[in-house]
PDB file of N, CA and C in Angstrom:
ATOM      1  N   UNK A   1      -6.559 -39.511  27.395  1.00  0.00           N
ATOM      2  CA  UNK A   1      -6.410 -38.535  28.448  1.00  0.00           C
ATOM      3  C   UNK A   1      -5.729 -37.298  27.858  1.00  0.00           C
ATOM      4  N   UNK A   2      -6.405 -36.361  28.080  1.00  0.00           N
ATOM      5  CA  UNK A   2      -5.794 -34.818  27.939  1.00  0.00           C
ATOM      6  C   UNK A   2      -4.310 -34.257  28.240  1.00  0.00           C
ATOM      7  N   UNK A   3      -3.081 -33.892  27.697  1.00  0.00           N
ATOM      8  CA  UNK A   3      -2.210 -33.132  28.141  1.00  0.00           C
ATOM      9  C   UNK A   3      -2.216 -32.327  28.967  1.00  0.00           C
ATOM     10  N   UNK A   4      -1.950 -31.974  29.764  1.00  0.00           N
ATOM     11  CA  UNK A   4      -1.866 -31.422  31.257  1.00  0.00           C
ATOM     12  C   UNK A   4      -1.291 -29.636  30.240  1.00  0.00           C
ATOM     13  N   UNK A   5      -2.230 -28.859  30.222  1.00  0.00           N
ATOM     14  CA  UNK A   5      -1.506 -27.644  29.949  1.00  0.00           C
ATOM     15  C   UNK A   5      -0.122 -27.201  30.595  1.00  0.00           C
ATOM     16  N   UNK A   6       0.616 -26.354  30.018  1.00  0.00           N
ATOM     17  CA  UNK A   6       2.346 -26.057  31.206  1.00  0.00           C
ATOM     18  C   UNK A   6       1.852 -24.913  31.742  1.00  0.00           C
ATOM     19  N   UNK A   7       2.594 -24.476  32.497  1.00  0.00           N
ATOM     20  CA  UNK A   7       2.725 -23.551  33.404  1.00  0.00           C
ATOM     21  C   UNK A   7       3.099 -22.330  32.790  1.00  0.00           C
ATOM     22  N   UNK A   8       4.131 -22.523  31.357  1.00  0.00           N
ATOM     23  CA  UNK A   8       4.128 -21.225  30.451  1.00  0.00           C
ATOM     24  C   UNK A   8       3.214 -21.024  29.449  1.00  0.00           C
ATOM     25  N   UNK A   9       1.784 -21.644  29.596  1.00  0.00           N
ATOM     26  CA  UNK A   9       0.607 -21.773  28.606  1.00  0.00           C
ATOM     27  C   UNK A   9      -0.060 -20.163  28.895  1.00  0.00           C
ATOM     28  N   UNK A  10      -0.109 -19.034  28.123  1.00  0.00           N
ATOM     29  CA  UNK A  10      -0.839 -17.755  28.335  1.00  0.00           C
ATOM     30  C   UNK A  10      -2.266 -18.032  27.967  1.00  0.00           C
ATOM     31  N   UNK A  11      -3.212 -17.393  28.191  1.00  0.00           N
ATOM     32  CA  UNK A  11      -4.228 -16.948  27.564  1.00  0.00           C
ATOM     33  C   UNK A  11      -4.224 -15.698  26.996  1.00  0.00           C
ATOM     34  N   UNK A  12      -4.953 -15.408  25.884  1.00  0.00           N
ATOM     35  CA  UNK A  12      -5.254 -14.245  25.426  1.00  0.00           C
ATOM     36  C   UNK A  12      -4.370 -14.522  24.050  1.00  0.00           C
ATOM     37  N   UNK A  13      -4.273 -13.261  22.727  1.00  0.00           N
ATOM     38  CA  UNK A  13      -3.873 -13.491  21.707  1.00  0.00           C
ATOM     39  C   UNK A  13      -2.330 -13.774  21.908  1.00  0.00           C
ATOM     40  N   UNK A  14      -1.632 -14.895  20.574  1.00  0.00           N
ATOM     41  CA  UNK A  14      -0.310 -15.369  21.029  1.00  0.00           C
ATOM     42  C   UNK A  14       0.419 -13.918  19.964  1.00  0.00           C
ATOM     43  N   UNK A  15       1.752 -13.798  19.823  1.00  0.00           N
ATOM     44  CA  UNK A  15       2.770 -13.201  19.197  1.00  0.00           C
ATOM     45  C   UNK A  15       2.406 -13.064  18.139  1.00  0.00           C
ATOM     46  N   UNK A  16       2.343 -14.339  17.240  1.00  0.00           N
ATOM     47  CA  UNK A  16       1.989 -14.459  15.883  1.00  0.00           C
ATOM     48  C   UNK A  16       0.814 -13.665  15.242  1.00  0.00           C
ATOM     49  N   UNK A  17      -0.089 -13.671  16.354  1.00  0.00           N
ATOM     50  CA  UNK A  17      -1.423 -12.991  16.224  1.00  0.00           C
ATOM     51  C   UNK A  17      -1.499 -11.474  16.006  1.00  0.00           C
ATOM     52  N   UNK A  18      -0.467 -11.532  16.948  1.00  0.00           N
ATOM     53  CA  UNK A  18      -0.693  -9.716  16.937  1.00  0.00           C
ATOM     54  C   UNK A  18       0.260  -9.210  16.001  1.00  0.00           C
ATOM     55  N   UNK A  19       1.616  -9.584  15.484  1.00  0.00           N
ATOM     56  CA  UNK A  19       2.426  -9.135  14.634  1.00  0.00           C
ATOM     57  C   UNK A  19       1.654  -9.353  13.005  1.00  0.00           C
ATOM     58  N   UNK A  20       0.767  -9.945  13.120  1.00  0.00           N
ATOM     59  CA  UNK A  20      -0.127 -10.188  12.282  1.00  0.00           C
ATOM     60  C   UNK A  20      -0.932  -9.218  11.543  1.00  0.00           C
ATOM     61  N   UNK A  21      -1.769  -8.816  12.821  1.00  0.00           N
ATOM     62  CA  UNK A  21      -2.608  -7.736  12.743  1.00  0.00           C
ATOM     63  C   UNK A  21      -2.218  -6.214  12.640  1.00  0.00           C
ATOM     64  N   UNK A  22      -1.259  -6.496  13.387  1.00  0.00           N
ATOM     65  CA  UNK A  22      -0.070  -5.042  13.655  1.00  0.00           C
ATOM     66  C   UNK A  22      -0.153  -4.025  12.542  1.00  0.00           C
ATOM     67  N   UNK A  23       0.250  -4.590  11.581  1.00  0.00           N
ATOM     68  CA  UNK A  23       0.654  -3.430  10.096  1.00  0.00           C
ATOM     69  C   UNK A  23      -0.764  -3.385   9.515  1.00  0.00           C
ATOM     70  N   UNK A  24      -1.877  -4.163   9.973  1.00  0.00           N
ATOM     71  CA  UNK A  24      -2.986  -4.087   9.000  1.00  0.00           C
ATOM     72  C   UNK A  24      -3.730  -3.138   9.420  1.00  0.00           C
ATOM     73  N   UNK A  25      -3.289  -2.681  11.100  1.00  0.00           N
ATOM     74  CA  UNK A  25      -3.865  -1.998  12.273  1.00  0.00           C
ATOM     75  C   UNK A  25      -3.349  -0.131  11.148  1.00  0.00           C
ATOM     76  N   UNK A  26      -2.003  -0.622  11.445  1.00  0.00           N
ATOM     77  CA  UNK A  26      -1.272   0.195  10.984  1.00  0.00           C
ATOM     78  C   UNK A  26      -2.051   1.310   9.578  1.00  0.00           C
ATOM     79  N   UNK A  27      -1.852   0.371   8.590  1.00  0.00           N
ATOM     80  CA  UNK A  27      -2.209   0.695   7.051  1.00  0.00           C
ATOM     81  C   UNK A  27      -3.643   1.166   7.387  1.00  0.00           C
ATOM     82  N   UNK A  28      -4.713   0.436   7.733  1.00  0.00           N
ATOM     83  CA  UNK A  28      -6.067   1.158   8.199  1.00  0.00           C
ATOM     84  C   UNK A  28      -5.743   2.458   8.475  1.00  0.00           C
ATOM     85  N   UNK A  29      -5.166   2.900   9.557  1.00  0.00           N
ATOM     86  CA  UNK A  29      -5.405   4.045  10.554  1.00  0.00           C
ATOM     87  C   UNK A  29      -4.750   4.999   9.305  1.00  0.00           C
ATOM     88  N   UNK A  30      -3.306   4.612   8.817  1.00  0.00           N
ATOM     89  CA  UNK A  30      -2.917   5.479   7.758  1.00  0.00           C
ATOM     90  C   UNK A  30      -3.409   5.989   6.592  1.00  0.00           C
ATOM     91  N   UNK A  31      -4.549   5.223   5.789  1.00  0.00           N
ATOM     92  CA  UNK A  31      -5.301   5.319   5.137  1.00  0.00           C
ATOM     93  C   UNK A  31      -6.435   5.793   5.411  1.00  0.00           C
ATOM     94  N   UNK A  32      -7.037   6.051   6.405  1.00  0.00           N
ATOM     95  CA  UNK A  32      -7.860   6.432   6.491  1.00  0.00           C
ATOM     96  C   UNK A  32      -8.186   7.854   6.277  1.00  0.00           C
ATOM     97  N   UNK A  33      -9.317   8.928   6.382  1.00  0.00           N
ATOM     98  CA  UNK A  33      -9.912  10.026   5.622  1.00  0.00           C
ATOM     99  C   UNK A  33      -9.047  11.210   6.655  1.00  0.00           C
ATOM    100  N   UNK A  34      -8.390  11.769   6.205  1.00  0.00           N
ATOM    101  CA  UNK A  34      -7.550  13.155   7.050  1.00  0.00           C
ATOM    102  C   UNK A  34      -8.352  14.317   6.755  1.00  0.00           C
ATOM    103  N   UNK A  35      -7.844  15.207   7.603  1.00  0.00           N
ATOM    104  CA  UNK A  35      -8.682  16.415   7.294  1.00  0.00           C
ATOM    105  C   UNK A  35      -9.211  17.372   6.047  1.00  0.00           C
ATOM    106  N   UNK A  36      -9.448  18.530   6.049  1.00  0.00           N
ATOM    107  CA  UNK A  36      -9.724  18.894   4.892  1.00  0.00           C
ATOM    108  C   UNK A  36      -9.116  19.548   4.367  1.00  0.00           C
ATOM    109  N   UNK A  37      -8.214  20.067   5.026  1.00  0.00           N
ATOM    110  CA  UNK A  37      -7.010  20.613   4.984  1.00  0.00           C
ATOM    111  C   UNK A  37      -6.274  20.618   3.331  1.00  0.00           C
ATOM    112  N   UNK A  38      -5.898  18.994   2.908  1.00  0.00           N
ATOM    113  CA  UNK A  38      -5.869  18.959   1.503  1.00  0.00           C
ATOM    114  C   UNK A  38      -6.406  19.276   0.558  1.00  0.00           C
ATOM    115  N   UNK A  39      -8.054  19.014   0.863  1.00  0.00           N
ATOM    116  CA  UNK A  39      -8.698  19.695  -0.234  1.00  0.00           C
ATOM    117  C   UNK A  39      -8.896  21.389  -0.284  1.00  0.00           C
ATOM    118  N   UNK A  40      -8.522  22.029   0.376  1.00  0.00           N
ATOM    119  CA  UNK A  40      -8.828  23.331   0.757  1.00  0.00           C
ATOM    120  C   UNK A  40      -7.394  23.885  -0.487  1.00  0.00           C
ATOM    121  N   UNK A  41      -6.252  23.073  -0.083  1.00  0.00           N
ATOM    122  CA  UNK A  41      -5.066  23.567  -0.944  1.00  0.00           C
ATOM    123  C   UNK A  41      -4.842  23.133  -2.822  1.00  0.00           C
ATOM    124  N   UNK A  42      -5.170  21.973  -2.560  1.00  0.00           N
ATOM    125  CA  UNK A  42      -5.125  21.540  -4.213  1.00  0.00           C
ATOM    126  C   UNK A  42      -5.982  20.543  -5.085  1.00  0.00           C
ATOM    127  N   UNK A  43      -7.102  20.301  -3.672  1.00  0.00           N
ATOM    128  CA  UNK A  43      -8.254  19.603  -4.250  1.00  0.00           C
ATOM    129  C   UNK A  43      -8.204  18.224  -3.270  1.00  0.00           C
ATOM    130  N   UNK A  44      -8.498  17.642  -3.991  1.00  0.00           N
ATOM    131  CA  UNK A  44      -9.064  15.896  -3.493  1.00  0.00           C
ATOM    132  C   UNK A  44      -7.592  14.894  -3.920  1.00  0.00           C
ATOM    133  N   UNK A  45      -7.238  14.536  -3.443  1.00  0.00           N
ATOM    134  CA  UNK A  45      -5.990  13.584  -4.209  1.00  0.00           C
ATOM    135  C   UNK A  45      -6.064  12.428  -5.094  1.00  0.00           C
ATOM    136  N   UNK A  46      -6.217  12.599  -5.927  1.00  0.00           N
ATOM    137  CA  UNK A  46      -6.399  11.243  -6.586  1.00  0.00           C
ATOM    138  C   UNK A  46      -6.105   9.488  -5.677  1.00  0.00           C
ATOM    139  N   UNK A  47      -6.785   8.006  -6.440  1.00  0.00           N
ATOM    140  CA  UNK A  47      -6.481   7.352  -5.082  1.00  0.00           C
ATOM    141  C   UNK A  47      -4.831   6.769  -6.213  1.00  0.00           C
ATOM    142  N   UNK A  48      -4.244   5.691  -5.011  1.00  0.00           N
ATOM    143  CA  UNK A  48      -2.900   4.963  -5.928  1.00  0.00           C
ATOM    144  C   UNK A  48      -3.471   4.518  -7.170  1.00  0.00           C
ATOM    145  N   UNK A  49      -4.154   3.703  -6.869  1.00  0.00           N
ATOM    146  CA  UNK A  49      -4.823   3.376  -8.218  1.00  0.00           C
ATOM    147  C   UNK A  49      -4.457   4.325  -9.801  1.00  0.00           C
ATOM    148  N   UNK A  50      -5.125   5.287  -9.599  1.00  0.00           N
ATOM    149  CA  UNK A  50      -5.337   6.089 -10.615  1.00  0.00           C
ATOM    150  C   UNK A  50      -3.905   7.017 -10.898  1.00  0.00           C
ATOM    151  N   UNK A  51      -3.098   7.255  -9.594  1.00  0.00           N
ATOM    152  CA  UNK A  51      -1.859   7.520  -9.449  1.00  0.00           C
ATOM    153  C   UNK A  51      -1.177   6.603 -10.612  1.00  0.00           C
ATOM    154  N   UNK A  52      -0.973   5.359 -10.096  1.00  0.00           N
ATOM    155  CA  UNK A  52      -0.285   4.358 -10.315  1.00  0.00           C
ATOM    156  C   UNK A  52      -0.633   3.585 -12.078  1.00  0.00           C
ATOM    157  N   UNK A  53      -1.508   4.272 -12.772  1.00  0.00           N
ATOM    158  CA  UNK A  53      -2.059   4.529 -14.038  1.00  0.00           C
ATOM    159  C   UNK A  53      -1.824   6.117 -14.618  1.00  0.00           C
ATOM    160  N   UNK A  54      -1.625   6.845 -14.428  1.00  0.00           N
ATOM    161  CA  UNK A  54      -0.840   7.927 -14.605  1.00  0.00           C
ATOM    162  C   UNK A  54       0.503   7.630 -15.414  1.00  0.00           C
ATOM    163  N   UNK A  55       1.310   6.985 -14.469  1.00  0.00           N
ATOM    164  CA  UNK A  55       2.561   7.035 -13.829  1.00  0.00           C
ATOM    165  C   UNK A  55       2.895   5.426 -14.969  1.00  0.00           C
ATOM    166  N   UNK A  56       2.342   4.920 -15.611  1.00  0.00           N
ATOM    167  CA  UNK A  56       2.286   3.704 -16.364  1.00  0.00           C
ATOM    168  C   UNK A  56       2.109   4.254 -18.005  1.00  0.00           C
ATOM    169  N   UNK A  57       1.327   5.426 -17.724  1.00  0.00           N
ATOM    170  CA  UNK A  57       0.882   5.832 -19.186  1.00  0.00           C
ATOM    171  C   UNK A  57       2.040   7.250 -19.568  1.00  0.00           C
ATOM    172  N   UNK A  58       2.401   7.719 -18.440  1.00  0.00           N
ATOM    173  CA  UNK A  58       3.158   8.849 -18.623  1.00  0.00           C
ATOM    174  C   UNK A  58       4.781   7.369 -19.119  1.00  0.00           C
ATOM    175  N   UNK A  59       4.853   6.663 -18.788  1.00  0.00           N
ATOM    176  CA  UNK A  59       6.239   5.838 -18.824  1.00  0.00           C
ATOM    177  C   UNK A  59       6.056   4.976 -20.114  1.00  0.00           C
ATOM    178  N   UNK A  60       4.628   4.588 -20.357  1.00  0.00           N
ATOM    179  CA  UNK A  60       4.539   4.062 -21.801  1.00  0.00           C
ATOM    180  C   UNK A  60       4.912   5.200 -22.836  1.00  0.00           C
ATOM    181  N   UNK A  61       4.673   6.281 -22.714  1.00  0.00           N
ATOM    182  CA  UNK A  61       4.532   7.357 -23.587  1.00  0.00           C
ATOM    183  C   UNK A  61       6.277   7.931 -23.937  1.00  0.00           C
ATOM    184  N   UNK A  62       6.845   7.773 -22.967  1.00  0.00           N
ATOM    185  CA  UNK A  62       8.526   7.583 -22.679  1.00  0.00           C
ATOM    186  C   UNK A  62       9.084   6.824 -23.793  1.00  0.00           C
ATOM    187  N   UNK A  63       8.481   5.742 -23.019  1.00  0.00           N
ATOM    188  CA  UNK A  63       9.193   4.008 -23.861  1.00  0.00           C
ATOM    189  C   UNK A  63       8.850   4.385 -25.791  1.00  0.00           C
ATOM    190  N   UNK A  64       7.485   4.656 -25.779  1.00  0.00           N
ATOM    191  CA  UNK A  64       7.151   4.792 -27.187  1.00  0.00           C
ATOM    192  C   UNK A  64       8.304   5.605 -28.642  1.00  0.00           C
ATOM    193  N   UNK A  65       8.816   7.021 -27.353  1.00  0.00           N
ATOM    194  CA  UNK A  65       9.394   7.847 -27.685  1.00  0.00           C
ATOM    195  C   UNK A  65      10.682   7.467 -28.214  1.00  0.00           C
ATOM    196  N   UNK A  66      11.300   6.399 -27.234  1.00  0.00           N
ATOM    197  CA  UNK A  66      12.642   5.956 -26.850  1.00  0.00           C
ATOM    198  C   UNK A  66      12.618   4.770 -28.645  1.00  0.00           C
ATOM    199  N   UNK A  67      11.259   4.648 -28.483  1.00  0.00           N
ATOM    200  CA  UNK A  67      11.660   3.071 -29.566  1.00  0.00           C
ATOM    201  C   UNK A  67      11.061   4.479 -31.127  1.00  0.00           C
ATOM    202  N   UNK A  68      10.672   4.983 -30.893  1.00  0.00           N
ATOM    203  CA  UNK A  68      10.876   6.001 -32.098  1.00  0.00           C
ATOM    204  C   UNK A  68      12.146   6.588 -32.633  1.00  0.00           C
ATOM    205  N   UNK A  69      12.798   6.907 -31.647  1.00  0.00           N
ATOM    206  CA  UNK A  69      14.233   7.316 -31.506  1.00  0.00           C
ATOM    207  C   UNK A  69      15.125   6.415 -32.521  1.00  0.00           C
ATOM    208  N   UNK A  70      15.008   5.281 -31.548  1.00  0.00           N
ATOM    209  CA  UNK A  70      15.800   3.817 -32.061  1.00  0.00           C
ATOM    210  C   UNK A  70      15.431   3.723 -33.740  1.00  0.00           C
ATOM    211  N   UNK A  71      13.858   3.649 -34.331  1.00  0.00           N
ATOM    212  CA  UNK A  71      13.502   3.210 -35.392  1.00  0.00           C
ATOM    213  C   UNK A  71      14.584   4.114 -36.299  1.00  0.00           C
ATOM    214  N   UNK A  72      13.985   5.666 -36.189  1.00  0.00           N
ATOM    215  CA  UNK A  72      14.933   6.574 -36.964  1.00  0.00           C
ATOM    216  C   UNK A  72      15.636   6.475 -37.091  1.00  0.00           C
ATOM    217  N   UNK A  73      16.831   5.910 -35.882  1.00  0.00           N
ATOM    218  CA  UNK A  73      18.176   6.041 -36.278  1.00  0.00           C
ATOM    219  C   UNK A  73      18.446   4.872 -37.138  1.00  0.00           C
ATOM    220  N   UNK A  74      18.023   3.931 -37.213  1.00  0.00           N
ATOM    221  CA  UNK A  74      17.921   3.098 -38.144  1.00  0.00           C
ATOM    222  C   UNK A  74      17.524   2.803 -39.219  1.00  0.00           C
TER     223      UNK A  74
END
């Protein structure tokens, strides 16, 4: 025999569900294509990706410097 549903049983999506979806709702809408506005001023923006490879090669190029430093003085 079946459990008798309670009286505080909702229908529709629970808490978990939606705090879930929430930030993914979020990040979509934020990511998504803005006006043209940017490109009119300094072009197209590069994406993180390619940012985030920049920003790896500009810091390897650092580090390289730093352990050149070190060799010499030694």
């Amino acid at each position: 025999m079946p459990f008798p549903l309670s009286p505080g049983t909702r229908s529709g999506p629970r808490r978990r569900s939606l705090l879930a979806v929430a930030p993914a709702a979020l990040l979509a809408a934020g990511c998504s294509a803005g006006s043209d506005d940017s490109a009119a001023v300094g072009g197209p923006r590069p994406s993180a990706a390619d940012r985030t490879r920049a920003r790896a090669a500009r810091d390897s190029r650092e580090l390289a410097g730093r352990y050149d430093a070190v060799i010499a003085a030694h």
